[in-house]
Protein backbone atom coordinates (compact mmCIF):
# COMPACT_ATOMS: atom_id res chain seq x y z
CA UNK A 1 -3.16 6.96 12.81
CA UNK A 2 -6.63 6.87 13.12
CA UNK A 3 -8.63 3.44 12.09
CA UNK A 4 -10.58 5.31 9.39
CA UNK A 5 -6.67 5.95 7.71
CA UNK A 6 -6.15 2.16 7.58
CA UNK A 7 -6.33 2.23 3.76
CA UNK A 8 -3.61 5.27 4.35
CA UNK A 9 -1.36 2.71 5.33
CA UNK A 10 -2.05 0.45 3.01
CA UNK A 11 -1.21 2.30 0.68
CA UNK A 12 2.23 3.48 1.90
CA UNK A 13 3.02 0.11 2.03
CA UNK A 14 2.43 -0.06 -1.60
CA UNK A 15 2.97 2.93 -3.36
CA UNK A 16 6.63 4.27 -4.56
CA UNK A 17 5.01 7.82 -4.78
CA UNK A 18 2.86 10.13 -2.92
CA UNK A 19 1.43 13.59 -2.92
CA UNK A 20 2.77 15.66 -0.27
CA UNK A 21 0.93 19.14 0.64
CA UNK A 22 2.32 22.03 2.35
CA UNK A 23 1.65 25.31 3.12
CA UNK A 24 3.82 28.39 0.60
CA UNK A 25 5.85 30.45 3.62
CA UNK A 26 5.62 33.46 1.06
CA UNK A 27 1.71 32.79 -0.53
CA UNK A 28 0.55 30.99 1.92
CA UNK A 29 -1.36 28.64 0.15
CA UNK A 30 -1.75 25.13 -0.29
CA UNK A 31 1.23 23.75 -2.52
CA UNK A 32 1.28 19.95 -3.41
CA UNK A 33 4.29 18.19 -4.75
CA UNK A 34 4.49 14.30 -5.98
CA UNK A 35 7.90 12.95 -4.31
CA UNK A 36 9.18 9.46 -3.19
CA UNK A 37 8.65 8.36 0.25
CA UNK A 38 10.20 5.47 2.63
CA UNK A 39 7.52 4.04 4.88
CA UNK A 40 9.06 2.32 7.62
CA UNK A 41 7.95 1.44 11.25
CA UNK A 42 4.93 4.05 11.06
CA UNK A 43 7.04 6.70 9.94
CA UNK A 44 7.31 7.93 6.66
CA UNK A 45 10.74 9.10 5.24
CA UNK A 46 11.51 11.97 2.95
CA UNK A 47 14.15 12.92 1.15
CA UNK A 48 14.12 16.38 -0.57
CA UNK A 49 15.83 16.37 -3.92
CA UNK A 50 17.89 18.95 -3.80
CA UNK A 51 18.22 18.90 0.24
CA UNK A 52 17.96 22.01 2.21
CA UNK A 53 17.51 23.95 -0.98
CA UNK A 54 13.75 22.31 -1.96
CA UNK A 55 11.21 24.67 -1.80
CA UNK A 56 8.97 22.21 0.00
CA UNK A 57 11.52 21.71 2.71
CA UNK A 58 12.00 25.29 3.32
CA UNK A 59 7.66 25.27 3.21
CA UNK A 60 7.99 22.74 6.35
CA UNK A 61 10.38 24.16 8.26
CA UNK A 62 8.16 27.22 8.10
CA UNK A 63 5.18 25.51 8.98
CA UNK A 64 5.40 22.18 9.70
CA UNK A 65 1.79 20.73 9.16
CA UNK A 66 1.53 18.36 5.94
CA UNK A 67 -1.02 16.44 4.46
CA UNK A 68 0.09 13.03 2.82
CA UNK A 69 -2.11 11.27 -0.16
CA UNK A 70 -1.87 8.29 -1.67
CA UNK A 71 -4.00 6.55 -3.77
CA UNK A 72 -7.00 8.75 -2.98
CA UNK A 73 -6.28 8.15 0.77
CA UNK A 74 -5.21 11.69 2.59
CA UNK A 75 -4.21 12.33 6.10
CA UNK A 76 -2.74 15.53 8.24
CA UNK A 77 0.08 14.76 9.96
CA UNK A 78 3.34 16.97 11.40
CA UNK A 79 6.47 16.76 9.33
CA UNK A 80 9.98 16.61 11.16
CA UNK A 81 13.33 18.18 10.08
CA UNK A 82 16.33 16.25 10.25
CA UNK A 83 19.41 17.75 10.23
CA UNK A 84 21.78 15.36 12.11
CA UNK A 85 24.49 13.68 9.63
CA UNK A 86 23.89 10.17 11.16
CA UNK A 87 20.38 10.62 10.34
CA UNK A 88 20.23 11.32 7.45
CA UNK A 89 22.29 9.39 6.48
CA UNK A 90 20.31 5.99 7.69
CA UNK A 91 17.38 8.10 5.39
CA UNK A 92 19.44 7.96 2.18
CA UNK A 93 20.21 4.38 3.02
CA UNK A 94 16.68 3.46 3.43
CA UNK A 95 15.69 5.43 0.09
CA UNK A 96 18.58 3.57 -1.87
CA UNK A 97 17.35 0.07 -0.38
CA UNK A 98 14.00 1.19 -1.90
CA UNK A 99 14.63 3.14 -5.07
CA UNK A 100 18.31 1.70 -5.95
CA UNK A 101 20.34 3.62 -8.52
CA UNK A 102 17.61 6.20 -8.78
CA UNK A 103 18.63 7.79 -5.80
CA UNK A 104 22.26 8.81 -7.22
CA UNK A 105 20.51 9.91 -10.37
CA UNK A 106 17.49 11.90 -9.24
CA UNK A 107 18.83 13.59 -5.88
CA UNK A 108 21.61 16.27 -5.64
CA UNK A 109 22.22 17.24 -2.20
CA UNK A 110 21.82 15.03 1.04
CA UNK A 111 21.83 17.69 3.75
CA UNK A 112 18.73 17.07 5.16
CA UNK A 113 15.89 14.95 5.13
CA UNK A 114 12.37 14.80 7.01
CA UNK A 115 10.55 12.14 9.32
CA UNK A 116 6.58 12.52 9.36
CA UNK A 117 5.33 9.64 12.47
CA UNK A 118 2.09 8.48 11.46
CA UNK A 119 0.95 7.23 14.93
């Protein structure tokens, strides 16, 4: 990440939610969607809520640029499927060490999730 997105990561180290903007496979246009994050060894970590059947998800694998915001901070980056059981499943783990029994409450499908490197 560029030195100018410093406060970026700052923030990601702070912040339990960010704002997440992709680009509609069918409109086209800009969509943005508040959703937790893991940030984690300059990566960040997404989990879609209902797995492979989020809209946003399907957005990325369509187009994979995304722009990430938090706190008024906003950077471009490329987002990364990840399909591979093992995977995704050190994801959830990281999102339940984070957001504890929320995960089991909020989320419905664990399919997929998505790594977006930062560096």
């Amino acid at each position: 990440m560029p030195a100018q997105n410093d406060a970026l990561k700052d923030r990601l180290s702070r912040y339990r939610e960010i704002t997440i903007t992709v680009t509609g496979r069918k409109s086209g246009r800009a969509i943005s969607v508040p959703i937790w994050f893991v940030w984690e060894g300059g990566k960040v970590y997404l989990l879609p809520v209902k797995g492979s059947d989020t809209q946003w998800y399907k957005n990325v694998l369509n187009n994979s640029s995304m722009q990430i915001e938090a706190g008024g901070e906003k950077a471009a980056f490329q987002a990364v499927p990840i399909t591979a059981k093992t995977e995704v499943s050190s994801v959830i783990e990281k999102f339940r060490a984070k957001y504890a029994g929320d995960v089991k409450k909020y989320y419905s499908k664990f399919d997929v999730a998505v790594v977006v490197p930062t560096r």
